[in-house]
Structures are given as structure tokens and as C-alpha cells.
PDB file of N, CA and C in Angstrom:
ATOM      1  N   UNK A   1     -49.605  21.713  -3.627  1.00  0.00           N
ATOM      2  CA  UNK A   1     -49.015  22.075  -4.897  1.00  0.00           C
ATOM      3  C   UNK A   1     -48.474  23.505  -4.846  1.00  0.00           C
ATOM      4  N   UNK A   2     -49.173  24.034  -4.412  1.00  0.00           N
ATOM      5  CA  UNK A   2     -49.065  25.849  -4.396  1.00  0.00           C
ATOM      6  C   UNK A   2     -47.447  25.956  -3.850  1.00  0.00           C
ATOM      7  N   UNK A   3     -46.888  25.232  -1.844  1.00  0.00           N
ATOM      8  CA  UNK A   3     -45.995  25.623  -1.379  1.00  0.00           C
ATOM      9  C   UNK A   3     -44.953  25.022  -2.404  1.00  0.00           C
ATOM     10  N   UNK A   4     -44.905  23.657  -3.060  1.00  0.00           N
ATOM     11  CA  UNK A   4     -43.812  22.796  -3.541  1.00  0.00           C
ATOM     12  C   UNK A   4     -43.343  23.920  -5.180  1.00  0.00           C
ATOM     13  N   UNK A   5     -44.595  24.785  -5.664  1.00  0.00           N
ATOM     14  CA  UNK A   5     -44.286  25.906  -6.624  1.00  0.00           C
ATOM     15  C   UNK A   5     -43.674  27.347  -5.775  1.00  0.00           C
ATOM     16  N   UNK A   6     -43.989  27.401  -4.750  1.00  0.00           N
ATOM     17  CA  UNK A   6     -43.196  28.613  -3.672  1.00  0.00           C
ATOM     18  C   UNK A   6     -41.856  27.942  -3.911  1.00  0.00           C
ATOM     19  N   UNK A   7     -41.236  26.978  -3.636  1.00  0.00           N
ATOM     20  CA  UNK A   7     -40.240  26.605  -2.850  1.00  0.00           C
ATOM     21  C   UNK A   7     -39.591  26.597  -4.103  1.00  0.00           C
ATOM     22  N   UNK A   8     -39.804  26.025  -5.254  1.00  0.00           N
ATOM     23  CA  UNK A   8     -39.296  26.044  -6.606  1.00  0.00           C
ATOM     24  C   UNK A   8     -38.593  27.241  -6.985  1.00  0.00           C
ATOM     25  N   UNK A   9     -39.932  28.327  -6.668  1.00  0.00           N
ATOM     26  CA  UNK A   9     -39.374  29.718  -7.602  1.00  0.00           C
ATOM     27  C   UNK A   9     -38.258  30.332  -6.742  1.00  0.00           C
ATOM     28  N   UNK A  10     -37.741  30.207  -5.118  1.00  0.00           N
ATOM     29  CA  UNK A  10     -36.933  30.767  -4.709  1.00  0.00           C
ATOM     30  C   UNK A  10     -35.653  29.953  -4.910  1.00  0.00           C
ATOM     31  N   UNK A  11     -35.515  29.231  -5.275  1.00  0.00           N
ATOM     32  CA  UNK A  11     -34.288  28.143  -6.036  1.00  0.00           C
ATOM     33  C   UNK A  11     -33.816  28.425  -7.061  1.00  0.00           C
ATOM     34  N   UNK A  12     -34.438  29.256  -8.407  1.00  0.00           N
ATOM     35  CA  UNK A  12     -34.151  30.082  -9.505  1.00  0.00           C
ATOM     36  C   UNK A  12     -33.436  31.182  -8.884  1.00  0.00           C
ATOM     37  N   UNK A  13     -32.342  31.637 -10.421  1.00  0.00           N
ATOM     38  CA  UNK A  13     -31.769  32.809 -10.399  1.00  0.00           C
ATOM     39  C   UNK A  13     -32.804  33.882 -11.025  1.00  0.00           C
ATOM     40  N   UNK A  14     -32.801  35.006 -10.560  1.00  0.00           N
ATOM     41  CA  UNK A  14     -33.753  35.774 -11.267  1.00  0.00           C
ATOM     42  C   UNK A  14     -32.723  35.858 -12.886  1.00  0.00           C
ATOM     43  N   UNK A  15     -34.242  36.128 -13.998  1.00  0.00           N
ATOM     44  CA  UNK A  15     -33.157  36.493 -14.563  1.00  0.00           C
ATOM     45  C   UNK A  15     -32.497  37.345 -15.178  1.00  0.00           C
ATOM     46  N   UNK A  16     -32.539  38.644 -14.108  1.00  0.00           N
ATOM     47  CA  UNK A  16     -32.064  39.893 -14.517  1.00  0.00           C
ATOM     48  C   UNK A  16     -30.571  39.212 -14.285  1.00  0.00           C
ATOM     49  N   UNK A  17     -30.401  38.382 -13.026  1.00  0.00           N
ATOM     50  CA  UNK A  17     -28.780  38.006 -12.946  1.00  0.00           C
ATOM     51  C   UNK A  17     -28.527  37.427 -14.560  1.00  0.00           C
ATOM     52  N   UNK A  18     -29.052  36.453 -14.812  1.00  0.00           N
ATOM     53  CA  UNK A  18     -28.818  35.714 -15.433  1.00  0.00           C
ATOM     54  C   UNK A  18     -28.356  36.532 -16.889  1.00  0.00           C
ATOM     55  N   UNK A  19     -29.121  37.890 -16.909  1.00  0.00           N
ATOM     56  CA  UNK A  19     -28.749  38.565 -18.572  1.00  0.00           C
ATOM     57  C   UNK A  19     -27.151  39.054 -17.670  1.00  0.00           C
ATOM     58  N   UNK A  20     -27.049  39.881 -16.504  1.00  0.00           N
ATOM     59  CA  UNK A  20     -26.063  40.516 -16.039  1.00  0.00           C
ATOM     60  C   UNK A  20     -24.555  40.335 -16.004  1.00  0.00           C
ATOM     61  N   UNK A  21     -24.650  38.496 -15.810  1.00  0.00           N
ATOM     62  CA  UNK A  21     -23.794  37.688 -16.141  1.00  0.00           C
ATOM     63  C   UNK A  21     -23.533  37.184 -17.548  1.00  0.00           C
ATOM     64  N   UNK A  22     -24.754  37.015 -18.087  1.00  0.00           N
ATOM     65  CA  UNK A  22     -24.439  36.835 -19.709  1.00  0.00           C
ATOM     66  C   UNK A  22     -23.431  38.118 -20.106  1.00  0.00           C
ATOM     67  N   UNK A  23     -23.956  39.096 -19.750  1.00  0.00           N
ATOM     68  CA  UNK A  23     -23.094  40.463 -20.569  1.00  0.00           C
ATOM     69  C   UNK A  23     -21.579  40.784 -19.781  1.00  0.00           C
ATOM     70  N   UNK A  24     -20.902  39.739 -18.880  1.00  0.00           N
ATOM     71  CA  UNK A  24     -19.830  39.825 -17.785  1.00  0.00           C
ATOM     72  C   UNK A  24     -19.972  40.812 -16.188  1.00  0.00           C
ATOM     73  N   UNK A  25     -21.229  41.586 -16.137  1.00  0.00           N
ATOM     74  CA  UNK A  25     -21.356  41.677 -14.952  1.00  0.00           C
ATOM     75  C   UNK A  25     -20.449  40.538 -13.711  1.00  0.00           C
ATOM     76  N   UNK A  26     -19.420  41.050 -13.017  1.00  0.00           N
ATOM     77  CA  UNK A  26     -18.509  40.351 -12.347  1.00  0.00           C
ATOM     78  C   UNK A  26     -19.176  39.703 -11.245  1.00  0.00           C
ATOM     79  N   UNK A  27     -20.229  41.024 -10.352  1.00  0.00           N
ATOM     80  CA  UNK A  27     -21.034  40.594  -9.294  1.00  0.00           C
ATOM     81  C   UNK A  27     -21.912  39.600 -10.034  1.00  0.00           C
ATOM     82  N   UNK A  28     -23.011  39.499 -10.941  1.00  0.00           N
ATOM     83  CA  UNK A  28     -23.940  38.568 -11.477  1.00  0.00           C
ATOM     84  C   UNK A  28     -23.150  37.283 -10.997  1.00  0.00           C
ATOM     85  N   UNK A  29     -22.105  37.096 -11.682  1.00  0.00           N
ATOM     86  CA  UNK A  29     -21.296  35.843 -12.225  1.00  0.00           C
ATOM     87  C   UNK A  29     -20.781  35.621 -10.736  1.00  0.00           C
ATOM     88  N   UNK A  30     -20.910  36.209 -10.038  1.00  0.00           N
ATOM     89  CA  UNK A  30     -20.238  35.910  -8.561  1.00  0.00           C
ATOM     90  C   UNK A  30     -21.409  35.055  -8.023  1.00  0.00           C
ATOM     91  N   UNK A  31     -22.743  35.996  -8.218  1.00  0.00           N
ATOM     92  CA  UNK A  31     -24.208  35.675  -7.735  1.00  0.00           C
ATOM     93  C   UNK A  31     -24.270  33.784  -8.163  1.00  0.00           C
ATOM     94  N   UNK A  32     -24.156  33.504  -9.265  1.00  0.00           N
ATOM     95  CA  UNK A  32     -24.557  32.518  -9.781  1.00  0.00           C
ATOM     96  C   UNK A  32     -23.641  31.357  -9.466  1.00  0.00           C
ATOM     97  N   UNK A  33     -21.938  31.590  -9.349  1.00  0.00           N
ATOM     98  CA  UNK A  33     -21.450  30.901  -8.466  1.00  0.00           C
ATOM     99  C   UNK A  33     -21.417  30.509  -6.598  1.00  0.00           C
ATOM    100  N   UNK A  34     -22.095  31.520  -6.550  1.00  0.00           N
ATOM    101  CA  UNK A  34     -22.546  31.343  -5.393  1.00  0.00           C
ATOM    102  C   UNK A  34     -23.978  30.432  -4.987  1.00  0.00           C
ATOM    103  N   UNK A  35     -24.847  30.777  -5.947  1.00  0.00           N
ATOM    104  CA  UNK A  35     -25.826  29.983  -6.137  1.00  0.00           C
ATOM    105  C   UNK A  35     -25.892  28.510  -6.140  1.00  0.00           C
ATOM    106  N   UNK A  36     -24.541  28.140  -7.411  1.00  0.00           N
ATOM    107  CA  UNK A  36     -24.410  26.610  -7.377  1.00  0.00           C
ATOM    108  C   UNK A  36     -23.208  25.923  -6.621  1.00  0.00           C
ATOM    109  N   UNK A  37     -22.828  26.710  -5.513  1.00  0.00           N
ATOM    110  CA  UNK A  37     -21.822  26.554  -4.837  1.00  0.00           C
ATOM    111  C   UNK A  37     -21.376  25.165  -4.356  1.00  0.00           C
ATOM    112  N   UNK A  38     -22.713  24.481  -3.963  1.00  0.00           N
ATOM    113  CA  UNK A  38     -23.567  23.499  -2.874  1.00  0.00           C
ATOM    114  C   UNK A  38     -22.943  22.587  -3.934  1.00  0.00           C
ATOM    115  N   UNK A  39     -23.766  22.215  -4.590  1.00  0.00           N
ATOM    116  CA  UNK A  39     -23.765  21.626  -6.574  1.00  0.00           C
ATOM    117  C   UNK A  39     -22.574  21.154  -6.459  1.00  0.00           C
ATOM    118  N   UNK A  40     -21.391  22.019  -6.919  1.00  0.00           N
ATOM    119  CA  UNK A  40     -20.118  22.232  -7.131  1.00  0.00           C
ATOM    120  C   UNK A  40     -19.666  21.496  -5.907  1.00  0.00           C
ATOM    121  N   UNK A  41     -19.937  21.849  -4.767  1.00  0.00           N
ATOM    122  CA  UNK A  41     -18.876  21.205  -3.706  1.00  0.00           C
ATOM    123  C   UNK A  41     -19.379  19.860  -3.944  1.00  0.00           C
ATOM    124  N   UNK A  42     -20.527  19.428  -3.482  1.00  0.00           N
ATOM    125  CA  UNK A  42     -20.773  17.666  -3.779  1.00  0.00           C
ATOM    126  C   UNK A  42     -20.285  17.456  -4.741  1.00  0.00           C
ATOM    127  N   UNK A  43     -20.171  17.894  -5.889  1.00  0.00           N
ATOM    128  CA  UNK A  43     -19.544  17.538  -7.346  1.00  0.00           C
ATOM    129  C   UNK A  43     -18.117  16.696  -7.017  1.00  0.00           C
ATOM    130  N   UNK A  44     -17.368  17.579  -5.922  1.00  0.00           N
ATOM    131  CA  UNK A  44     -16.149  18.121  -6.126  1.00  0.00           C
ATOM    132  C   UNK A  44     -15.463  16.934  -4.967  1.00  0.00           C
ATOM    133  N   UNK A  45     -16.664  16.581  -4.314  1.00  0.00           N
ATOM    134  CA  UNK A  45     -16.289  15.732  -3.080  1.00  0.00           C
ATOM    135  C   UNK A  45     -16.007  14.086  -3.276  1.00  0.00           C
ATOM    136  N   UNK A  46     -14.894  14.124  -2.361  1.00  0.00           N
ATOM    137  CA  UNK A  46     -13.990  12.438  -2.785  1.00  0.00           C
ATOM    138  C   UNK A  46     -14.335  11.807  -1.877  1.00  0.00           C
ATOM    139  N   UNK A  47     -14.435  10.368  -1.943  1.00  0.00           N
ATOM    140  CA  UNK A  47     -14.195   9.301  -1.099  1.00  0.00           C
ATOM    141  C   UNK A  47     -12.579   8.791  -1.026  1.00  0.00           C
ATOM    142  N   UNK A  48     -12.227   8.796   0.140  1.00  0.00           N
ATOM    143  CA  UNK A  48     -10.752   7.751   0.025  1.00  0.00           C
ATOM    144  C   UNK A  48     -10.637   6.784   1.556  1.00  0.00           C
ATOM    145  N   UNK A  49     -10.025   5.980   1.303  1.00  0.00           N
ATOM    146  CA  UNK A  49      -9.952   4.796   2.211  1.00  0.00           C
ATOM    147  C   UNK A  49      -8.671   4.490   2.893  1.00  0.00           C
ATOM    148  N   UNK A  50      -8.504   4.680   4.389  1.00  0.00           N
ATOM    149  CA  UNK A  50      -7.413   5.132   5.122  1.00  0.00           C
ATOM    150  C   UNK A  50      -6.725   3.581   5.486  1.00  0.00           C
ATOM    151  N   UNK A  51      -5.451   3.423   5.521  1.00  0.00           N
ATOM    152  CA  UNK A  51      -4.839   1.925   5.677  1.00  0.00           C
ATOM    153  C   UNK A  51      -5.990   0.815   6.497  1.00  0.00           C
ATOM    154  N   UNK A  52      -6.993   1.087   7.027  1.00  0.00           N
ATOM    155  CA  UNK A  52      -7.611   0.299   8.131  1.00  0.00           C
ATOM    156  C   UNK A  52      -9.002   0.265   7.672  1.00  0.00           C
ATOM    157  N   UNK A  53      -9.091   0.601   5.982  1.00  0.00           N
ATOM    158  CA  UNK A  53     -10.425   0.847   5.464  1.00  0.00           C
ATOM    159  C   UNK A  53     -10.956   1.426   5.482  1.00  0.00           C
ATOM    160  N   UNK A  54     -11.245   2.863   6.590  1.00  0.00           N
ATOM    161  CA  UNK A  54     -12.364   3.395   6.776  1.00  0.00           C
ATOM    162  C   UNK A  54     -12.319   4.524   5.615  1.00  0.00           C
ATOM    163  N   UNK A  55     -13.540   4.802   5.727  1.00  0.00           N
ATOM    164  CA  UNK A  55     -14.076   6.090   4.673  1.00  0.00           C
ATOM    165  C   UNK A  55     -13.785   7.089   4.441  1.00  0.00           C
ATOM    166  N   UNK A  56     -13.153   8.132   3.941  1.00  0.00           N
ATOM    167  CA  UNK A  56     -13.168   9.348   4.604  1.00  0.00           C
ATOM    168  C   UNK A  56     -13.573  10.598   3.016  1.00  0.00           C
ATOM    169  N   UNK A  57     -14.327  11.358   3.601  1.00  0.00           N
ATOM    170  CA  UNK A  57     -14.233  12.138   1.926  1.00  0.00           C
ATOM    171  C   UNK A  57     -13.501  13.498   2.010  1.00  0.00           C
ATOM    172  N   UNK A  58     -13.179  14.317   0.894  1.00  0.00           N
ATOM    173  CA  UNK A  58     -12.669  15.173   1.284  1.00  0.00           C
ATOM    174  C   UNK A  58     -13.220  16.091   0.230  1.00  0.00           C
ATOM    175  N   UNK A  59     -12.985  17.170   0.377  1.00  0.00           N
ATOM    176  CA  UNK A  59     -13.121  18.601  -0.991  1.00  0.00           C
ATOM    177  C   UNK A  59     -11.814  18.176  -1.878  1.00  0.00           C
ATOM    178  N   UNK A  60     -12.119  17.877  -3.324  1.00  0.00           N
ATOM    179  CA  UNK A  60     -10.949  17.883  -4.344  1.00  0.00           C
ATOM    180  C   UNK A  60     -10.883  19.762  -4.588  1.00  0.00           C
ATOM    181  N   UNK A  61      -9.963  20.297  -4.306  1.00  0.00           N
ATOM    182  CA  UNK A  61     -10.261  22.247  -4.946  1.00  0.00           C
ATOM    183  C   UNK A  61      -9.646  21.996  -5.907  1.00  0.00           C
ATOM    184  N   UNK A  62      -9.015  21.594  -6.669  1.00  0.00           N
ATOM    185  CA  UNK A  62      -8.583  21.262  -7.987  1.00  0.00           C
ATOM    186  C   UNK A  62      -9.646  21.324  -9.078  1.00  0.00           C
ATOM    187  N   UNK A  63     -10.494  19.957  -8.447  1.00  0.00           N
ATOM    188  CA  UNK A  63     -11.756  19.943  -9.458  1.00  0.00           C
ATOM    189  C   UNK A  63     -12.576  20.801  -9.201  1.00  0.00           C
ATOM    190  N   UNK A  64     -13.165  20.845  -8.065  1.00  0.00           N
ATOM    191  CA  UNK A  64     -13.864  22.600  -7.327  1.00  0.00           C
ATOM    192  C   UNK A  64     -13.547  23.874  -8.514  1.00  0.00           C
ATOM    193  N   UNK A  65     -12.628  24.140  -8.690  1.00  0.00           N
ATOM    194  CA  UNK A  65     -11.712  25.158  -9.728  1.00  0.00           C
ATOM    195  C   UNK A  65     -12.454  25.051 -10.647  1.00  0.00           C
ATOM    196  N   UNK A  66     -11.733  23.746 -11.230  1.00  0.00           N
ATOM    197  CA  UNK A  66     -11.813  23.220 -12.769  1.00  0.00           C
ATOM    198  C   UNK A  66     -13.527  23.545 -13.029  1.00  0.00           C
ATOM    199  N   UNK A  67     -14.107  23.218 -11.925  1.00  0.00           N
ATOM    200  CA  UNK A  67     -16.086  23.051 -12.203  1.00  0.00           C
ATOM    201  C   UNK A  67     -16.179  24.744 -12.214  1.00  0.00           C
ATOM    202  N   UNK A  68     -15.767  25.610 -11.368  1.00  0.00           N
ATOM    203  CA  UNK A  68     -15.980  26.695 -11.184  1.00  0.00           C
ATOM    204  C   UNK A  68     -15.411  27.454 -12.907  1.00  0.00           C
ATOM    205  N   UNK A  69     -14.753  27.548 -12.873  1.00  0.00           N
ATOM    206  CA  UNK A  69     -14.076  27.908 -14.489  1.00  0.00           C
ATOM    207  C   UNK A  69     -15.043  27.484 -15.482  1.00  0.00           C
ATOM    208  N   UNK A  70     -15.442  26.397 -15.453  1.00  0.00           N
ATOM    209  CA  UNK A  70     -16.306  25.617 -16.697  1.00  0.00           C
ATOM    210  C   UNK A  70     -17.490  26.681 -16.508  1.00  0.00           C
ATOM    211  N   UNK A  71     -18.236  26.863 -15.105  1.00  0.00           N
ATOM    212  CA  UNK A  71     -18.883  27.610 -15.409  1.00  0.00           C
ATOM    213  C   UNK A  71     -19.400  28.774 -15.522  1.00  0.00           C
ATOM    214  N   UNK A  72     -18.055  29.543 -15.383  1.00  0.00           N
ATOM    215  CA  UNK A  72     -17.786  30.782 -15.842  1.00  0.00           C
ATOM    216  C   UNK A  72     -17.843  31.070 -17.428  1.00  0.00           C
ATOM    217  N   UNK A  73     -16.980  30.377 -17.938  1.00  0.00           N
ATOM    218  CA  UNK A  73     -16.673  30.343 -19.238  1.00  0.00           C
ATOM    219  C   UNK A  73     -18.415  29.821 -19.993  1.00  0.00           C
ATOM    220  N   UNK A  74     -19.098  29.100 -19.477  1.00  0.00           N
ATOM    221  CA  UNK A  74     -20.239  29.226 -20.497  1.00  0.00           C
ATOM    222  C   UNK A  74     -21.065  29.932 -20.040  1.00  0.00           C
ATOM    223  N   UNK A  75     -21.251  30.978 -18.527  1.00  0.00           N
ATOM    224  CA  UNK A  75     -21.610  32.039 -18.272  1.00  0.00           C
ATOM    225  C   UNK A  75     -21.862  32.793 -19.699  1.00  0.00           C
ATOM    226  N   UNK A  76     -20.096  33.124 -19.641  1.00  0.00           N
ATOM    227  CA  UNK A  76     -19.544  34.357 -20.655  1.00  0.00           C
ATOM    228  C   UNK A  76     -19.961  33.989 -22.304  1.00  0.00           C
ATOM    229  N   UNK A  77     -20.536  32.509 -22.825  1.00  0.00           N
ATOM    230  CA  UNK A  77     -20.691  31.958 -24.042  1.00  0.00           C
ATOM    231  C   UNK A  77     -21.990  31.911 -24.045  1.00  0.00           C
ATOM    232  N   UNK A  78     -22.575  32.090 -23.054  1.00  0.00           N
ATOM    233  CA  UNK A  78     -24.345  31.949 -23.057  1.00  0.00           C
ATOM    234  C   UNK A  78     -24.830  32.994 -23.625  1.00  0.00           C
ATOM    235  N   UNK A  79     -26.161  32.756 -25.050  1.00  0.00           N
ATOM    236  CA  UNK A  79     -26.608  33.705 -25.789  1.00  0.00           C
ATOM    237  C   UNK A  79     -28.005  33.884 -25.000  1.00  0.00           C
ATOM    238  N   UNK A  80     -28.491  34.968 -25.234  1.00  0.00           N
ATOM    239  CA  UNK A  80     -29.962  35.183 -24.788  1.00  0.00           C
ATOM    240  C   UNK A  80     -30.581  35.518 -26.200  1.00  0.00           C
ATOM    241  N   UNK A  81     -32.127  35.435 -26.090  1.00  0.00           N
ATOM    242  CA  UNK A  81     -32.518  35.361 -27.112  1.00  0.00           C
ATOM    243  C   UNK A  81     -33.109  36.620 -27.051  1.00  0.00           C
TER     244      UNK A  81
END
């Protein structure tokens, strides 16, 4: 129990980022996109199927963007209490 609560807490943003970015800190908001980078790319990742069927996936950066923006913008809308 103890390591699976280690492994947890280094997966959190601290949340001094988290106020830093609330208030537009540029680096914070960099920090935190960087954080869910991983997130975002699987998000972002396509399947398409080449004349002969096979599989292939790719990075959409369009939607990559679009996800990245979204969560900037409720970065910048997020209240702290």
C-alpha cells in the first residue's frame, strides 16, 4: 500500500504550480502541459486503414492544439478557493 501511495503522489502537480498557473504564470502553465502531454497525445492519436487494410495510427496536431488550448483556457478560468 505504502509504494502504490509513493507512486501516486509523484504523478500530482504540486500545487504551488497549480495556484502559479491559475494566476497565468507562463512557466506553471507550460509545467502542467507538459505534465499531461502523454494524456493529450493518446487523446490526439488516430487509427487509419491503408488501401490493403492495414492499421496505421498517427498524431492528429490539429486536435493535439485544439486539446492543448482547451486546457489552457480553463487553466486561466480555474478559481482557487
Amino acid at each position: 500500500m505504502m509504494n502504490k501511495r509513493k507512486s501516486l503522489d509523484t504523478s500530482l502537480l504540486p500545487f504551488s504550480v497549480i495556484r502559479m498557473a491559475a494566476d497565468g504564470n507562463v512557466d506553471a502553465i507550460n509545467a502542467v502541459l507538459k505534465h499531461y502531454e502523454g494524456y493529450i497525445a493518446a487523446l490526439s492519436t488516430k487509427r487509419f486503414y491503408d488501401e490493403n487494410g492495414n492499421p496505421h495510427l498517427y498524431l492528429d496536431e490539429e486536435l493535439k492544439r485544439r486539446l492543448e488550448t482547451k486546457l489552457i483556457t480553463k487553466i486561466l478560468t480555474f478559481k482557487l478557493a
